[in-house]
PDB file of N, CA and C in Angstrom:
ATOM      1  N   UNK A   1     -27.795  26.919 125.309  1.00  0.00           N
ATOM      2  CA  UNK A   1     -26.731  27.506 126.102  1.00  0.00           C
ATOM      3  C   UNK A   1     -27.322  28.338 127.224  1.00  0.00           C
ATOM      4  N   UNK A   2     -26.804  27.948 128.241  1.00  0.00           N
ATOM      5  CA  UNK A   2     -26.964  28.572 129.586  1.00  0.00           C
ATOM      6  C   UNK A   2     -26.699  29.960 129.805  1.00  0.00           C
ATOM      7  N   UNK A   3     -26.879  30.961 129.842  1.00  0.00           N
ATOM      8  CA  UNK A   3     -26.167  32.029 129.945  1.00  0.00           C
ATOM      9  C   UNK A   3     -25.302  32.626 131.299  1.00  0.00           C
ATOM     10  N   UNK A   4     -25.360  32.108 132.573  1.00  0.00           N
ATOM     11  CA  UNK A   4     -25.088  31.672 133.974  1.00  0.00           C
ATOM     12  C   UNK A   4     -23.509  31.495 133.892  1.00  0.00           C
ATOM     13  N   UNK A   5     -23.043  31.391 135.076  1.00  0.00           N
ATOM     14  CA  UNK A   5     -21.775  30.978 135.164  1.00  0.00           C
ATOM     15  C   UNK A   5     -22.368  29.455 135.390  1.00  0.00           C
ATOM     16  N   UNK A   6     -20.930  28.724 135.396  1.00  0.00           N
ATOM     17  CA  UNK A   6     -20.718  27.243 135.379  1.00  0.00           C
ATOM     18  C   UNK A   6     -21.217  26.628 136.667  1.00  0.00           C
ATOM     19  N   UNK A   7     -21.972  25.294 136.870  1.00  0.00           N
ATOM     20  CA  UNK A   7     -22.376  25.310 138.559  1.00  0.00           C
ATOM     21  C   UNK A   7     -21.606  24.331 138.695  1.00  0.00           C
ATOM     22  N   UNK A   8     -20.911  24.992 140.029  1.00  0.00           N
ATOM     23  CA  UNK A   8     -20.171  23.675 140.971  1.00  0.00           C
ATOM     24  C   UNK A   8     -20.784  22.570 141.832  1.00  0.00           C
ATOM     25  N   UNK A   9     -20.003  21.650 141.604  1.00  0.00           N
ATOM     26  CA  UNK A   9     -20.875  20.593 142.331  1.00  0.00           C
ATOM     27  C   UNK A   9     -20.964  20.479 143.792  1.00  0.00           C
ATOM     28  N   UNK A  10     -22.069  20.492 144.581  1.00  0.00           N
ATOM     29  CA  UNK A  10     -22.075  20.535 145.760  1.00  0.00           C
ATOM     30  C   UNK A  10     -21.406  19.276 146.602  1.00  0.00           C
ATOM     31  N   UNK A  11     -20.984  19.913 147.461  1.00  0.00           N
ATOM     32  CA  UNK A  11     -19.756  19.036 148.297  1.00  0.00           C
ATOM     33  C   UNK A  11     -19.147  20.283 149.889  1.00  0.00           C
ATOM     34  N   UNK A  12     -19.048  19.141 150.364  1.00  0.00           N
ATOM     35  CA  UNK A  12     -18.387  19.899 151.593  1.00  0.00           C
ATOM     36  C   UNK A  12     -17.103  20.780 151.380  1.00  0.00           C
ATOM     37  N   UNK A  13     -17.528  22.098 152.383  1.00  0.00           N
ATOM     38  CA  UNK A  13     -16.627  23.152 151.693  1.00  0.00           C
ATOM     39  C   UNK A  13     -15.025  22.612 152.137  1.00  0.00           C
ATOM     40  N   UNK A  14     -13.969  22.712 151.893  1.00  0.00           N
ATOM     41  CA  UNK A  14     -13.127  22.418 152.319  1.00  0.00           C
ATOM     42  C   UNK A  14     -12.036  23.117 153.160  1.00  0.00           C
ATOM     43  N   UNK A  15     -12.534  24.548 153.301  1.00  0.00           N
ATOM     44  CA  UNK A  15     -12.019  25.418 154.262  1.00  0.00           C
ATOM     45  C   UNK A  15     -12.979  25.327 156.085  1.00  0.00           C
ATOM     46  N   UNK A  16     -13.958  23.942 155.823  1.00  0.00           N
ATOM     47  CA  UNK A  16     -14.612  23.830 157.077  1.00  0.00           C
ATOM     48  C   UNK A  16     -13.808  23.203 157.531  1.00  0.00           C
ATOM     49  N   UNK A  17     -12.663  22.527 157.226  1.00  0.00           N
ATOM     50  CA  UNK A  17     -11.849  21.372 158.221  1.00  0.00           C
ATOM     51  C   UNK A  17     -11.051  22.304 158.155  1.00  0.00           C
ATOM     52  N   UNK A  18     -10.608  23.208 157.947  1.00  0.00           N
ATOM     53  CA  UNK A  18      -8.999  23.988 158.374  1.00  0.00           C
ATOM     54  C   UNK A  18      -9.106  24.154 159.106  1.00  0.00           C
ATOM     55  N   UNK A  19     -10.089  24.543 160.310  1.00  0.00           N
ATOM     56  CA  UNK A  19      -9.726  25.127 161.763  1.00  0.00           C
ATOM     57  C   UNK A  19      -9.475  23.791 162.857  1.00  0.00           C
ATOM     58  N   UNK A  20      -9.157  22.545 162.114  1.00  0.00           N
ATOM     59  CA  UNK A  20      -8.953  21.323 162.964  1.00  0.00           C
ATOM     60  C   UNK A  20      -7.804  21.416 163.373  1.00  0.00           C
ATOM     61  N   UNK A  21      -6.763  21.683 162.608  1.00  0.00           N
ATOM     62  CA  UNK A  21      -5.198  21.812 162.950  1.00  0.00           C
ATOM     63  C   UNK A  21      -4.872  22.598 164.086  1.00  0.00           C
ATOM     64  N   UNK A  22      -5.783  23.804 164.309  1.00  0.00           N
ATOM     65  CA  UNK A  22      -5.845  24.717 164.746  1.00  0.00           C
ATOM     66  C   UNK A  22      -5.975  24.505 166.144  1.00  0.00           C
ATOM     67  N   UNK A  23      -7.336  23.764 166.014  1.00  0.00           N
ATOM     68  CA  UNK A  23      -7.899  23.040 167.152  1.00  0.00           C
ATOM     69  C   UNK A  23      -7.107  22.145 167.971  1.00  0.00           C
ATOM     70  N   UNK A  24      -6.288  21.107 167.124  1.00  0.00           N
ATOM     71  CA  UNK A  24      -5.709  20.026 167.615  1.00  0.00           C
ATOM     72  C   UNK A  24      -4.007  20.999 168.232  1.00  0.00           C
ATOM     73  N   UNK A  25      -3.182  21.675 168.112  1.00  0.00           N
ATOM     74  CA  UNK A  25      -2.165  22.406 168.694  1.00  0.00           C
ATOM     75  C   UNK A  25      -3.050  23.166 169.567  1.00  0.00           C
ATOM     76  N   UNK A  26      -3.862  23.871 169.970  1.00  0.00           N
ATOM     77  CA  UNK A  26      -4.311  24.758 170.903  1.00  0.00           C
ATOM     78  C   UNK A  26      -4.778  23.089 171.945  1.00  0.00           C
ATOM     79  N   UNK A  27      -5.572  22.733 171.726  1.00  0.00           N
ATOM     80  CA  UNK A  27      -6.494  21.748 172.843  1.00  0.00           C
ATOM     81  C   UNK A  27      -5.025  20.681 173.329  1.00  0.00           C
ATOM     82  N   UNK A  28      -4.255  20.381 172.697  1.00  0.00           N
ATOM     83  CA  UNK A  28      -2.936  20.252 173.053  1.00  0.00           C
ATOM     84  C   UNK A  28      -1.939  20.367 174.121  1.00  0.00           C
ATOM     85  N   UNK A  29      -1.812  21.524 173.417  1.00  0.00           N
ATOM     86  CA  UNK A  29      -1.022  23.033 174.176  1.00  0.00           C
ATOM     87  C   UNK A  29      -1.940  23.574 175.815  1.00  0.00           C
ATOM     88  N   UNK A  30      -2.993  23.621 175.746  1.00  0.00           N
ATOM     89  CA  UNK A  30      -3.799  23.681 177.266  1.00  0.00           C
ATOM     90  C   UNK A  30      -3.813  22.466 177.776  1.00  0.00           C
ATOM     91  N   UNK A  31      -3.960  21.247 177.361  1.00  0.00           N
ATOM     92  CA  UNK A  31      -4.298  20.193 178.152  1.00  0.00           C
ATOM     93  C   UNK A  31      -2.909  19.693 178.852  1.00  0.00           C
ATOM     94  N   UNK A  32      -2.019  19.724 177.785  1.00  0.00           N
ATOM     95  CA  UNK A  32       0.112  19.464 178.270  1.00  0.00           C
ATOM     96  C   UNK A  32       0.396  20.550 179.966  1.00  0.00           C
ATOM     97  N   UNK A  33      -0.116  21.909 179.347  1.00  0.00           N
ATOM     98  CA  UNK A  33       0.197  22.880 180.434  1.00  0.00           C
ATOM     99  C   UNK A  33      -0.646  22.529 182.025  1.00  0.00           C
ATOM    100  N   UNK A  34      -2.246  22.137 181.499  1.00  0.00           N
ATOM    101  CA  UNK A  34      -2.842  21.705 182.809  1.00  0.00           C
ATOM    102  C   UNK A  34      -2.397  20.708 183.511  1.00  0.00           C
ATOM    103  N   UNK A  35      -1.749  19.776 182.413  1.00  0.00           N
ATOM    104  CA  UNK A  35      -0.948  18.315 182.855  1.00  0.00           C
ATOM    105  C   UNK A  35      -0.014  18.817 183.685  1.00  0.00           C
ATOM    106  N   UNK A  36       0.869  19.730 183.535  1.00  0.00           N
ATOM    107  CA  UNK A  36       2.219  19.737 184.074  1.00  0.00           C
ATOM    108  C   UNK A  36       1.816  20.200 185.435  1.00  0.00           C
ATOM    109  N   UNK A  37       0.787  21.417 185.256  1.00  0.00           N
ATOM    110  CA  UNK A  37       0.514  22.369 186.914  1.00  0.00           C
ATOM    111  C   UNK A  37       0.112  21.342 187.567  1.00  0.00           C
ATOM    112  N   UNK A  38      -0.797  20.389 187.395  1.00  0.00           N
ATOM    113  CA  UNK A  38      -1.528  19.134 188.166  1.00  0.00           C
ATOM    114  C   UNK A  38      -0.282  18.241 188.952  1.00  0.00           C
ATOM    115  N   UNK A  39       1.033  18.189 187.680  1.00  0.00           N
ATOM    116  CA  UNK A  39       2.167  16.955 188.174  1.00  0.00           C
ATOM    117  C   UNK A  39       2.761  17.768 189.366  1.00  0.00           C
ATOM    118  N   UNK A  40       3.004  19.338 188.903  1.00  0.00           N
ATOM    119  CA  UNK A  40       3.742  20.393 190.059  1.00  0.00           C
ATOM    120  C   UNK A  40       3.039  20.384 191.263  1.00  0.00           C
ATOM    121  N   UNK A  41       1.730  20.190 191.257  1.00  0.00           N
ATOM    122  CA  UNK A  41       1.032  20.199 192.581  1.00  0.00           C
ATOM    123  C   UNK A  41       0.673  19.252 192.979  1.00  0.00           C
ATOM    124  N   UNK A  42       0.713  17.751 192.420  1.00  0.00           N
ATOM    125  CA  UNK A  42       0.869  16.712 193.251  1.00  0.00           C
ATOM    126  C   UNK A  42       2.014  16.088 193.149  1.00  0.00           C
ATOM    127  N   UNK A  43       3.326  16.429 192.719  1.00  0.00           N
ATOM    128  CA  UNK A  43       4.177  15.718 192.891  1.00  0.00           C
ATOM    129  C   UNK A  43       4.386  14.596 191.993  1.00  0.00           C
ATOM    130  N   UNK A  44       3.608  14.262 191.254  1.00  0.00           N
ATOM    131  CA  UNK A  44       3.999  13.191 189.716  1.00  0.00           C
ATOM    132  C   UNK A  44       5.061  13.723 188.944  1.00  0.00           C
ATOM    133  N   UNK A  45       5.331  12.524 188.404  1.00  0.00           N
ATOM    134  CA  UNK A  45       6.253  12.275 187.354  1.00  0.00           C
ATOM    135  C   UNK A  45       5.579  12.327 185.785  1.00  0.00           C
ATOM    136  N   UNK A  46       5.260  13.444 185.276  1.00  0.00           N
ATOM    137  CA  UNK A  46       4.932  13.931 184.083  1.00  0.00           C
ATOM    138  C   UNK A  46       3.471  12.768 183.593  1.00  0.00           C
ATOM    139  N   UNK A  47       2.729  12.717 184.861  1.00  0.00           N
ATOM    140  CA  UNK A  47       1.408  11.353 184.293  1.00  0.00           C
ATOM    141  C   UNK A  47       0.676  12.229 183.697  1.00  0.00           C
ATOM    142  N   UNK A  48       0.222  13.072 184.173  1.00  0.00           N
ATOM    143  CA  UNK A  48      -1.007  13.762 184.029  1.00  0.00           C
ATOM    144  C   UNK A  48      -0.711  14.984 182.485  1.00  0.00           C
ATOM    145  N   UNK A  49       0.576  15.180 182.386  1.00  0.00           N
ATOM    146  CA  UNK A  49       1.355  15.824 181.402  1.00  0.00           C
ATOM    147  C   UNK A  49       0.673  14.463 179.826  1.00  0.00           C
ATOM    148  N   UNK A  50       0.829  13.736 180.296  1.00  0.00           N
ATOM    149  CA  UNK A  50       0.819  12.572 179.129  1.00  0.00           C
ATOM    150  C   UNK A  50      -0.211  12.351 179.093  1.00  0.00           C
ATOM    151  N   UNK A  51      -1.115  12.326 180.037  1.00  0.00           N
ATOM    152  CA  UNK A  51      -2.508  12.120 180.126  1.00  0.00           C
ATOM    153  C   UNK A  51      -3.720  13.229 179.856  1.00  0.00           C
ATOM    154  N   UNK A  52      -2.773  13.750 179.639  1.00  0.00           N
ATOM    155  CA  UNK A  52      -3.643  15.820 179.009  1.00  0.00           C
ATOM    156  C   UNK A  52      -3.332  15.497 177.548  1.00  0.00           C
ATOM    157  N   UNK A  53      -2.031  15.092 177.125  1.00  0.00           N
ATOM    158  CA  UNK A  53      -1.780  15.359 175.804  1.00  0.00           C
ATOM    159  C   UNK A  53      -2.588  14.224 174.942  1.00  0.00           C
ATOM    160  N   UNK A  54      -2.894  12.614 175.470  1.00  0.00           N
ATOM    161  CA  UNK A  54      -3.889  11.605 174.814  1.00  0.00           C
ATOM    162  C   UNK A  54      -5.042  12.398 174.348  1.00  0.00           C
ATOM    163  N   UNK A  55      -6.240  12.871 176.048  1.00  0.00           N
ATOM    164  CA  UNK A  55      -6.904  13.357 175.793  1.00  0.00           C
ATOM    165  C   UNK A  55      -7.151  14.415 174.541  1.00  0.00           C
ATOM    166  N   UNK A  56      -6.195  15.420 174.713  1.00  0.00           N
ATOM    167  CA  UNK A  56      -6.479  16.423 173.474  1.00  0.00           C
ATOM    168  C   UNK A  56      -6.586  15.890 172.233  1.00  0.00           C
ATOM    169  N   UNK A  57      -5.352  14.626 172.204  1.00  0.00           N
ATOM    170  CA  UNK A  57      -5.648  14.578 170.738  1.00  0.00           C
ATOM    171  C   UNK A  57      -6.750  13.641 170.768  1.00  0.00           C
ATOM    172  N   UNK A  58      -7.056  12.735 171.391  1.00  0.00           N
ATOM    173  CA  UNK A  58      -7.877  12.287 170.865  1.00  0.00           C
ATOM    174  C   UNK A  58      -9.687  12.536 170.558  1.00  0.00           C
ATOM    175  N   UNK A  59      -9.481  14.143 172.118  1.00  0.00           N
ATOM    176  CA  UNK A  59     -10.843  14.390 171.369  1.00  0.00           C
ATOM    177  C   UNK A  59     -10.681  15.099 170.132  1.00  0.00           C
ATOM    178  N   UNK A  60      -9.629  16.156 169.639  1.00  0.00           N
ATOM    179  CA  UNK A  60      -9.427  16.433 168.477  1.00  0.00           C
ATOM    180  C   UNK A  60     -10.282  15.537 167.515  1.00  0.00           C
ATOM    181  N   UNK A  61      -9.380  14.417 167.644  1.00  0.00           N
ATOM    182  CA  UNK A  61      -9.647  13.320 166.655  1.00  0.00           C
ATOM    183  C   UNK A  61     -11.136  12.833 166.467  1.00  0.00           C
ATOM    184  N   UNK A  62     -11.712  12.379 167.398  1.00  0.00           N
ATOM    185  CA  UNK A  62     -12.987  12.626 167.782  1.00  0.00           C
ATOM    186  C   UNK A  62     -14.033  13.537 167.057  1.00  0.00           C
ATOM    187  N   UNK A  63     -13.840  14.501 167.435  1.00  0.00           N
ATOM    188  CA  UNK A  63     -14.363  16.038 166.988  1.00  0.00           C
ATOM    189  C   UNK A  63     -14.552  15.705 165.352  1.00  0.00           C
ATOM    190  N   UNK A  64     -13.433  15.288 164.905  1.00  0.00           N
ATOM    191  CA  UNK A  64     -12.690  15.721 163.467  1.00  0.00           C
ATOM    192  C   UNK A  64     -14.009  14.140 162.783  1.00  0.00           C
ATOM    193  N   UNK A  65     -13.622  13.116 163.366  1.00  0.00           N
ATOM    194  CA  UNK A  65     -14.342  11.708 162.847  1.00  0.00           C
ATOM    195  C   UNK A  65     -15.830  12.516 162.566  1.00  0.00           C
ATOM    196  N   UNK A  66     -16.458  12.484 164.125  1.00  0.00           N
ATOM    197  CA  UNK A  66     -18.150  13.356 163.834  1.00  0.00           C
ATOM    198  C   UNK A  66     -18.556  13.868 163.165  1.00  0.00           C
ATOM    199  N   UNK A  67     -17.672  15.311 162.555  1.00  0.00           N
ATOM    200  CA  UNK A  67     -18.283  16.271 161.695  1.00  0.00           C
ATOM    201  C   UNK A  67     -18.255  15.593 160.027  1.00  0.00           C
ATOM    202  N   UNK A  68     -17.157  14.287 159.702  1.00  0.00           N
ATOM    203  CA  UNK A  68     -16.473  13.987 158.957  1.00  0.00           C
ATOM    204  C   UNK A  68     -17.688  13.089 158.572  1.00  0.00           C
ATOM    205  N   UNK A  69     -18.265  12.598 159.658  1.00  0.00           N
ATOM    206  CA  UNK A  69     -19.189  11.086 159.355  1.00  0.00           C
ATOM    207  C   UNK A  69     -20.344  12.121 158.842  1.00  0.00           C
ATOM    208  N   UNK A  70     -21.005  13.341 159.775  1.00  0.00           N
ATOM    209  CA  UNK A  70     -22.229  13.680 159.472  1.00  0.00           C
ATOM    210  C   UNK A  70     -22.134  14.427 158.341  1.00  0.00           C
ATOM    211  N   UNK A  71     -21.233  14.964 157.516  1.00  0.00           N
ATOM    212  CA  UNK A  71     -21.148  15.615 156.282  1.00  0.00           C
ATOM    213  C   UNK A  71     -21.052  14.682 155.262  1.00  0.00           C
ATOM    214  N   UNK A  72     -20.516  13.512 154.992  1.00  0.00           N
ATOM    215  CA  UNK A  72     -20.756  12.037 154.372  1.00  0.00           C
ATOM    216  C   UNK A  72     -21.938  11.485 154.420  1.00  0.00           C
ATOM    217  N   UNK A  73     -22.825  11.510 155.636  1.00  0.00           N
ATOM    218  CA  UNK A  73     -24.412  11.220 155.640  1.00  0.00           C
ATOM    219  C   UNK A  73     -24.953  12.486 155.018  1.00  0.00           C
ATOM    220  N   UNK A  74     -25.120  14.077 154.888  1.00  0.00           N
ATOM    221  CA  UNK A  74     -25.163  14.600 154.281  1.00  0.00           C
ATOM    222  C   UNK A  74     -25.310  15.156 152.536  1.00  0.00           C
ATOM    223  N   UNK A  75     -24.413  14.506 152.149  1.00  0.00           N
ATOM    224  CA  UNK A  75     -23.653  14.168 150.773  1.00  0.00           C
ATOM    225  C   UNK A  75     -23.389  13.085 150.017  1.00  0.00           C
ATOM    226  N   UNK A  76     -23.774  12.269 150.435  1.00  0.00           N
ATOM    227  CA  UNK A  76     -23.447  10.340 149.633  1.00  0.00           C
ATOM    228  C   UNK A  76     -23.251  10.573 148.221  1.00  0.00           C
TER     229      UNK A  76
END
């Protein structure tokens, strides 16, 4: 008998992905707003509004895949 507490098995912490959500409404939320000032000052029809909001999410998404792949190479 061990006298120790119990050991947990190592694994990615799971409070490292909470700040993605976080990430993905903020990078969002700036890229929609830069969209709109860009449409107000050239005169578009909400392109650049739609074209801020792809971007965000998809580098979100992006972001989120990377850290996701290199902590899986990490951990197998």
């Amino acid at each position: 008998m061990s006298g120790g507490p119990p050991q947990r098995e190592k694994g990615p912490d799971p409070l490292r992905y909470a700040g993605f959500g976080i990430q993905l409404a903020v990078s969002v939320l700036l890229f929609v707003f830069a969209g709109q000032w860009l449409d107000r000052r050239l005169g578009t029809d909400a392109l650049f509004t739609i074209l801020g909001a792809f971007l965000a999410f998809g580098g979100t998404l992006w972001s989120l895949v990377r850290t996701l792949n290199r902590d899986q190479g990490k951990n197998p």
